[in-house]
Protein backbone atom coordinates (compact mmCIF):
# COMPACT_ATOMS: atom_id res chain seq x y z
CA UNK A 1 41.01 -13.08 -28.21
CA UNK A 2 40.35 -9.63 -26.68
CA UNK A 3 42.87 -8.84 -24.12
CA UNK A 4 40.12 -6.17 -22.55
CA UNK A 5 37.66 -8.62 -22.52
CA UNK A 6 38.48 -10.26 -19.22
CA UNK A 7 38.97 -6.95 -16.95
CA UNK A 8 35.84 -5.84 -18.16
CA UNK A 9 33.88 -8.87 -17.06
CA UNK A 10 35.43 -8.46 -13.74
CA UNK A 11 34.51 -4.91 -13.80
CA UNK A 12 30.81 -5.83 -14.42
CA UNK A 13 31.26 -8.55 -11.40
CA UNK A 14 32.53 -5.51 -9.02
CA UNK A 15 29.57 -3.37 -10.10
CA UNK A 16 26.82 -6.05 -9.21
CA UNK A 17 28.59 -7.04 -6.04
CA UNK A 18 29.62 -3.76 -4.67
CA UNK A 19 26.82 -1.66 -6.60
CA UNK A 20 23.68 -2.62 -7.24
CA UNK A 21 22.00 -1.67 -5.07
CA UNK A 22 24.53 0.02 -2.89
CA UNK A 23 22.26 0.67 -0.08
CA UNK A 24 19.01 -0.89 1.62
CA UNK A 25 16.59 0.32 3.97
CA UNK A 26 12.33 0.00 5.39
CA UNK A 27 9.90 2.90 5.77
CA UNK A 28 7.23 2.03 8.51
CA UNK A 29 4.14 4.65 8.55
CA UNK A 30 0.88 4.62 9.95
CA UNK A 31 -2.16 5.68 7.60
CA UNK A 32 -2.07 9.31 6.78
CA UNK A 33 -6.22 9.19 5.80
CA UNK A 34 -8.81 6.81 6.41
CA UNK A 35 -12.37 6.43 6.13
CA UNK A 36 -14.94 4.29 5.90
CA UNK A 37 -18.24 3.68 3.63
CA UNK A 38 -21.14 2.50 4.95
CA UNK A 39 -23.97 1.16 2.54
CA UNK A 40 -26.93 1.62 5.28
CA UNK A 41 -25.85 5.28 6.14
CA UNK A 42 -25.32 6.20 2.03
CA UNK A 43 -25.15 9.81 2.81
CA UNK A 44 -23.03 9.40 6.01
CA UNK A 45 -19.09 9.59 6.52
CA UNK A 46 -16.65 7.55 8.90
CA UNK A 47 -13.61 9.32 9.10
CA UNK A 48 -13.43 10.10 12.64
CA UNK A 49 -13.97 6.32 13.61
CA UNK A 50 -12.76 3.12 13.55
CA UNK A 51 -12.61 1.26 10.03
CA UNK A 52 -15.44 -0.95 9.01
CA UNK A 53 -15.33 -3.19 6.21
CA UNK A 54 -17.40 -6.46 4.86
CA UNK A 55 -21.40 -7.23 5.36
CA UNK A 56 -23.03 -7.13 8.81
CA UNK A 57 -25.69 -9.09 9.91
CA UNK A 58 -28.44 -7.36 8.32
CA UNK A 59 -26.96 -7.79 5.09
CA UNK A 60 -25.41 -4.39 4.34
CA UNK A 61 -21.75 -3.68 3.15
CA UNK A 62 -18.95 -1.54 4.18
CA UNK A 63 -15.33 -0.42 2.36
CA UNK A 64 -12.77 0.72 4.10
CA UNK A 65 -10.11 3.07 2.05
CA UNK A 66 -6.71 4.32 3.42
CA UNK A 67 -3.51 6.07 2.31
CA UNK A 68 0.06 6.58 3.39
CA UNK A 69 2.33 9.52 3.27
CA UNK A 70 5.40 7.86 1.40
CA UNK A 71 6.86 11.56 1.34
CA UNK A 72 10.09 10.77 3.34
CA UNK A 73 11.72 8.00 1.02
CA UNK A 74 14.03 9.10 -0.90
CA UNK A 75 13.69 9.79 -4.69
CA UNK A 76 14.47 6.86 -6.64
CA UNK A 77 14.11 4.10 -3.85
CA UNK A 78 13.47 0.96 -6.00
CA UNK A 79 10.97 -0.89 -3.65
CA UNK A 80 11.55 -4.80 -2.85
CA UNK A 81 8.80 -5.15 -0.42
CA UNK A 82 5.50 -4.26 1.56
CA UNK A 83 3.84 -5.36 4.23
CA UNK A 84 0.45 -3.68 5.56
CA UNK A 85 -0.84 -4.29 8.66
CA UNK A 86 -4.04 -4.34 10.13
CA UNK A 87 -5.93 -4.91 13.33
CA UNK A 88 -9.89 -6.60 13.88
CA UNK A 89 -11.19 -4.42 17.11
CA UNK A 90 -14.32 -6.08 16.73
CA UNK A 91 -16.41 -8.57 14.93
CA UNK A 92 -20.54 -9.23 14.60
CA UNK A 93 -21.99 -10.52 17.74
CA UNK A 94 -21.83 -14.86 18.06
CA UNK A 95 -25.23 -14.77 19.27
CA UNK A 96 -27.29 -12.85 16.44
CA UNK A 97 -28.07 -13.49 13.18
CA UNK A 98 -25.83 -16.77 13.03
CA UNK A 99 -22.75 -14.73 14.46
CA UNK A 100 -19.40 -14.01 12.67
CA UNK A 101 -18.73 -15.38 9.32
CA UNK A 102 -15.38 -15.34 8.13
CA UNK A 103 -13.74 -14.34 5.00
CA UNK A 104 -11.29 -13.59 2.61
CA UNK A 105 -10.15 -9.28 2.72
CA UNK A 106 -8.11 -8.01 -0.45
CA UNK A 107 -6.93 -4.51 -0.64
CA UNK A 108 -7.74 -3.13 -4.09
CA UNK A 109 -5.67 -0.51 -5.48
CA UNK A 110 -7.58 2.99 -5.65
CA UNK A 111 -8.09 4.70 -8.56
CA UNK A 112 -10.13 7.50 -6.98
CA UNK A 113 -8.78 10.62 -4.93
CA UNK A 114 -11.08 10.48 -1.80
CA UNK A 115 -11.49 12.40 1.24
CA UNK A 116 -11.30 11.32 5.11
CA UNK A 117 -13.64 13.70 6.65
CA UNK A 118 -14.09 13.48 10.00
CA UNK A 119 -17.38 11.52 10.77
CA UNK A 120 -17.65 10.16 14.31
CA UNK A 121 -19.71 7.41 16.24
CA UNK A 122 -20.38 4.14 15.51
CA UNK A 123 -22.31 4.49 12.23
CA UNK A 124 -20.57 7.78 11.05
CA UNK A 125 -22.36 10.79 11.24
CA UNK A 126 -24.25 13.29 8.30
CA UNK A 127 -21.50 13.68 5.24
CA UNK A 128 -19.91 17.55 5.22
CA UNK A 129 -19.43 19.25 1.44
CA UNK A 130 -16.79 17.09 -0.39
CA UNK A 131 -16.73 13.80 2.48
CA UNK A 132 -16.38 10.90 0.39
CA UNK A 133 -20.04 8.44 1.62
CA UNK A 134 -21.48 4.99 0.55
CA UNK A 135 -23.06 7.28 -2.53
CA UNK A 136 -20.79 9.94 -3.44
CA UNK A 137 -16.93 10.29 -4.14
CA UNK A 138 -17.21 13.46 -2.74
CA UNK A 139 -20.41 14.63 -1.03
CA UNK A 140 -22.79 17.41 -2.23
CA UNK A 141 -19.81 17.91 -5.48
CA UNK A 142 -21.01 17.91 -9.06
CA UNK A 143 -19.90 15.30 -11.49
CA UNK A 144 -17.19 14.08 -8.89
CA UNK A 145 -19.29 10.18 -8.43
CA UNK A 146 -18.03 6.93 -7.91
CA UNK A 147 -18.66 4.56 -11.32
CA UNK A 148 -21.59 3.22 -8.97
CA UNK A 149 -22.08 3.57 -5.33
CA UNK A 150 -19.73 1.87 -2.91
CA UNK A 151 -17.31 2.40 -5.88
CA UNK A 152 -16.81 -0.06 -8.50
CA UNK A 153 -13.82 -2.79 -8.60
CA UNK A 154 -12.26 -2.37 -12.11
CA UNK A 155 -13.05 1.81 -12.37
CA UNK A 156 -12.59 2.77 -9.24
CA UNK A 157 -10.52 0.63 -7.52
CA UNK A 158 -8.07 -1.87 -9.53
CA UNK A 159 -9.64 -4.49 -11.31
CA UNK A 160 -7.78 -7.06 -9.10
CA UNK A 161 -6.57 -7.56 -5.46
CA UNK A 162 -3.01 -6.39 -4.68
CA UNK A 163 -2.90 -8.56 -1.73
CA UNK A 164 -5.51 -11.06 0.25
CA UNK A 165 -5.73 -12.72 3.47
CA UNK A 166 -8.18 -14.42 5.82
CA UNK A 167 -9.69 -12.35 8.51
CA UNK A 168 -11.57 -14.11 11.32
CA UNK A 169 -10.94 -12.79 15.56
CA UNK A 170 -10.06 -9.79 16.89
CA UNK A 171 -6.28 -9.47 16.39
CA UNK A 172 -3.58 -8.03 13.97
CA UNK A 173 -3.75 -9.09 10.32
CA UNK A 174 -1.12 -8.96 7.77
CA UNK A 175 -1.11 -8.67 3.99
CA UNK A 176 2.48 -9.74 3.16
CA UNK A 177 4.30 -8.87 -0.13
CA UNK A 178 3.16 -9.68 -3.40
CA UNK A 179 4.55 -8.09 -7.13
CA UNK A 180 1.12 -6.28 -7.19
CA UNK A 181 1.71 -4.25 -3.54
CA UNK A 182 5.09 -3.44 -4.42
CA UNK A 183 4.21 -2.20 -8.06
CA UNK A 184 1.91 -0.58 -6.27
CA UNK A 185 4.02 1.75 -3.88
CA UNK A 186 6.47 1.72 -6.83
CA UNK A 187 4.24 3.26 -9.03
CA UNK A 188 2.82 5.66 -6.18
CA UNK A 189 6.60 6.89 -5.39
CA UNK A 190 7.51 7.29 -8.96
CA UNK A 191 3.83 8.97 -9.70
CA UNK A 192 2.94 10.69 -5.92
CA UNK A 193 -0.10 12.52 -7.46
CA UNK A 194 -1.51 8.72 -8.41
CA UNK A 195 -1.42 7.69 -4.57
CA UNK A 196 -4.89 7.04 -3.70
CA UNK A 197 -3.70 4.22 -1.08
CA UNK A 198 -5.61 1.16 -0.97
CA UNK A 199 -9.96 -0.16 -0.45
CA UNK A 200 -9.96 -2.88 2.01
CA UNK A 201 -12.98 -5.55 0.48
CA UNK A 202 -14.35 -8.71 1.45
CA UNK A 203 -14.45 -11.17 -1.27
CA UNK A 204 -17.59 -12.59 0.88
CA UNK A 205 -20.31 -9.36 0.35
CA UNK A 206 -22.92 -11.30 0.10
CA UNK A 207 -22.42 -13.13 2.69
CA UNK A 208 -23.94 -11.76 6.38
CA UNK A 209 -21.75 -11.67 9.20
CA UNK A 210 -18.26 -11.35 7.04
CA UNK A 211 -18.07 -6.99 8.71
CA UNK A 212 -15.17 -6.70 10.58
CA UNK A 213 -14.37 -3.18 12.66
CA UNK A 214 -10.27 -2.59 12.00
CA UNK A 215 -8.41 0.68 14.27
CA UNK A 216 -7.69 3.72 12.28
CA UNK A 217 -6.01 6.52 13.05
CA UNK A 218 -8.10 8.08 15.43
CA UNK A 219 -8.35 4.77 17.41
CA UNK A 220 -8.46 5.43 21.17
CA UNK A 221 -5.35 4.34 22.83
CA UNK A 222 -4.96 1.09 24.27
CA UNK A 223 -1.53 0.41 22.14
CA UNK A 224 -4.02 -0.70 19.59
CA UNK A 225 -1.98 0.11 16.33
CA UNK A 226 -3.53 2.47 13.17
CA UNK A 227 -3.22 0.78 9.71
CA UNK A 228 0.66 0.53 8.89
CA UNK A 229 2.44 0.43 5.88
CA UNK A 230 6.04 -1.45 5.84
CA UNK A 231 8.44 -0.51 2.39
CA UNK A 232 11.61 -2.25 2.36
CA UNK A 233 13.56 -0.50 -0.60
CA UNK A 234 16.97 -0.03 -1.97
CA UNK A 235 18.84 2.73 -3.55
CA UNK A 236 20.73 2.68 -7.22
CA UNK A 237 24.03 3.64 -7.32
CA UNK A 238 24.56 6.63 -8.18
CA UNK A 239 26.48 7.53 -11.34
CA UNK A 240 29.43 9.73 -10.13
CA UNK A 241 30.08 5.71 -8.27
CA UNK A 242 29.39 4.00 -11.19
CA UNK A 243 32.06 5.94 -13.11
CA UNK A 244 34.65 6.00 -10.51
CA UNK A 245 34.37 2.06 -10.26
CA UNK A 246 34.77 2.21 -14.19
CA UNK A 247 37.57 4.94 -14.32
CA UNK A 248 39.48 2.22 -11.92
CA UNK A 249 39.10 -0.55 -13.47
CA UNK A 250 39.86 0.66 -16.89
CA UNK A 251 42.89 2.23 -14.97
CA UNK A 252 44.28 -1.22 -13.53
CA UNK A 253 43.94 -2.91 -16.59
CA UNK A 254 45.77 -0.18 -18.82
CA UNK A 255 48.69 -0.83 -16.09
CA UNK A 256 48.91 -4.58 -16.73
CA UNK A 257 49.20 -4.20 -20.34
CA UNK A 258 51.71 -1.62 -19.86
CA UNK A 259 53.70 -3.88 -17.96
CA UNK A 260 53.20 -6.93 -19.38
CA UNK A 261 54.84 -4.39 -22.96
CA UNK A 262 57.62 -3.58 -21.04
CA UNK A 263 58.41 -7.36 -19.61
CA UNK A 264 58.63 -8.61 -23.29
């Protein structure tokens, strides 16, 4: 039998325990963009409002899309969770049209770079050059469209759901952690340029009632709180650690054969 054999399982033991990953920590961050598309306004941009997603009473649809400035973590984070957060300000009125309906929200991975703008009021006001709108990626641009308009689940955004939850009263919502969301972020730290952030979709569009106003960034006050993004990650150890740890080891065990020689 090996004699080496032994101290270098332990040595793989001390690297996993002591290791990998050698430090943990969570990035919290409000959304750095966010806009809104509004299917009865086509031409019309929400960036300067509050979010509006799902199908109001009169039978038109919304999509919300927002993004997060993952920046500050540190190269190579490996990511082990996310969390985003959301919050209902306001849903369709109980006593029209049959009232609130509600539904299933996923948040769809974007595949498109979009732009915020900075349309205000209710509805959004008239798109600038470049706004992203209900019919264009990016308003008054050539041959810069979504696939159709409202963008199209499987071109523009991901062809499945990173995350869904129910959405029903006013209140905060949470889409908890899921391989998809944290492949997601992964992907978006290893790749920044791909971070598009997320669409925010009810499964329900064609059902009236399912539109549900969520707080943005620019929402007024009230300790109402802006989309948030939670990453808990960890860091790799890095290699000057990895070779001390092995430099040791291989040290110890060179001084137990040596003095096992010299007992015999």
């Amino acid at each position: 039998m090996n004699p080496i054999l032994p101290p270098l399982v332990r040595l793989c033991l001390v690297m996993g325990l002591l290791g990998m990953p050698a430090m943990g920590a969570t990035f919290v961050a409000t959304a750095a963009a966010d806009t809104s598309i509004y299917q009865n306004h086509p031409d019309y941009n929400l960036g300067g409002t509050t979010l509006v997603s799902g199908t109001n009473q009169q039978f038109s649809n919304s999509r919300a899309l927002f993004s997060f400035d993952l920046s500050a973590v540190p190269a190579g984070a490996i990511v082990t969770s996310v969390q985003v957060s959301l919050y209902v300000t306001r849903r369709p009125d109980p006593d029209q049209h049959g009232g609130p309906v509600n539904s299933d929200f996923s948040l769809y991975r974007a595949l498109q770079s979009w732009t915020e703008g900075t349309g205000s009021a209710v509805t959004g006001s008239p798109a600038s050059t470049g706004d992203t709108t209900w019919n264009n990626l990016h308003y008054n641009t050539t041959g810069d469209n979504w696939a159709t308009p409202g963008g199209q689940i499987g071109t523009d955004f991901a062809s499945v759901p990173s995350a869904t939850t129910s959405v029903g009263d006013v209140g905060l919502y949470l889409w908890g952690s899921s391989p998809d969301l944290v492949a997601d972020v992964q992907s978006w730290l290893d790749s920044p340029s791909t971070n598009n952030g997320f669409a925010l979709i009810s499964e329900s569009e064609n059902v009236a009632g399912t539109a549900r106003r969520f707080a943005s960034a620019e929402q007024p006050g009230g300790g109402i709180p802006a989309p948030t993004l939670s990453v808990t990650y960890e860091m790799a150890p890095e290699p000057d650690r990895l070779l001390l740890l092995f430099i040791g080891a291989a040290a110890a065990t060179f001084r137990r054969r040596t003095s096992r020689r010299l007992n015999e």
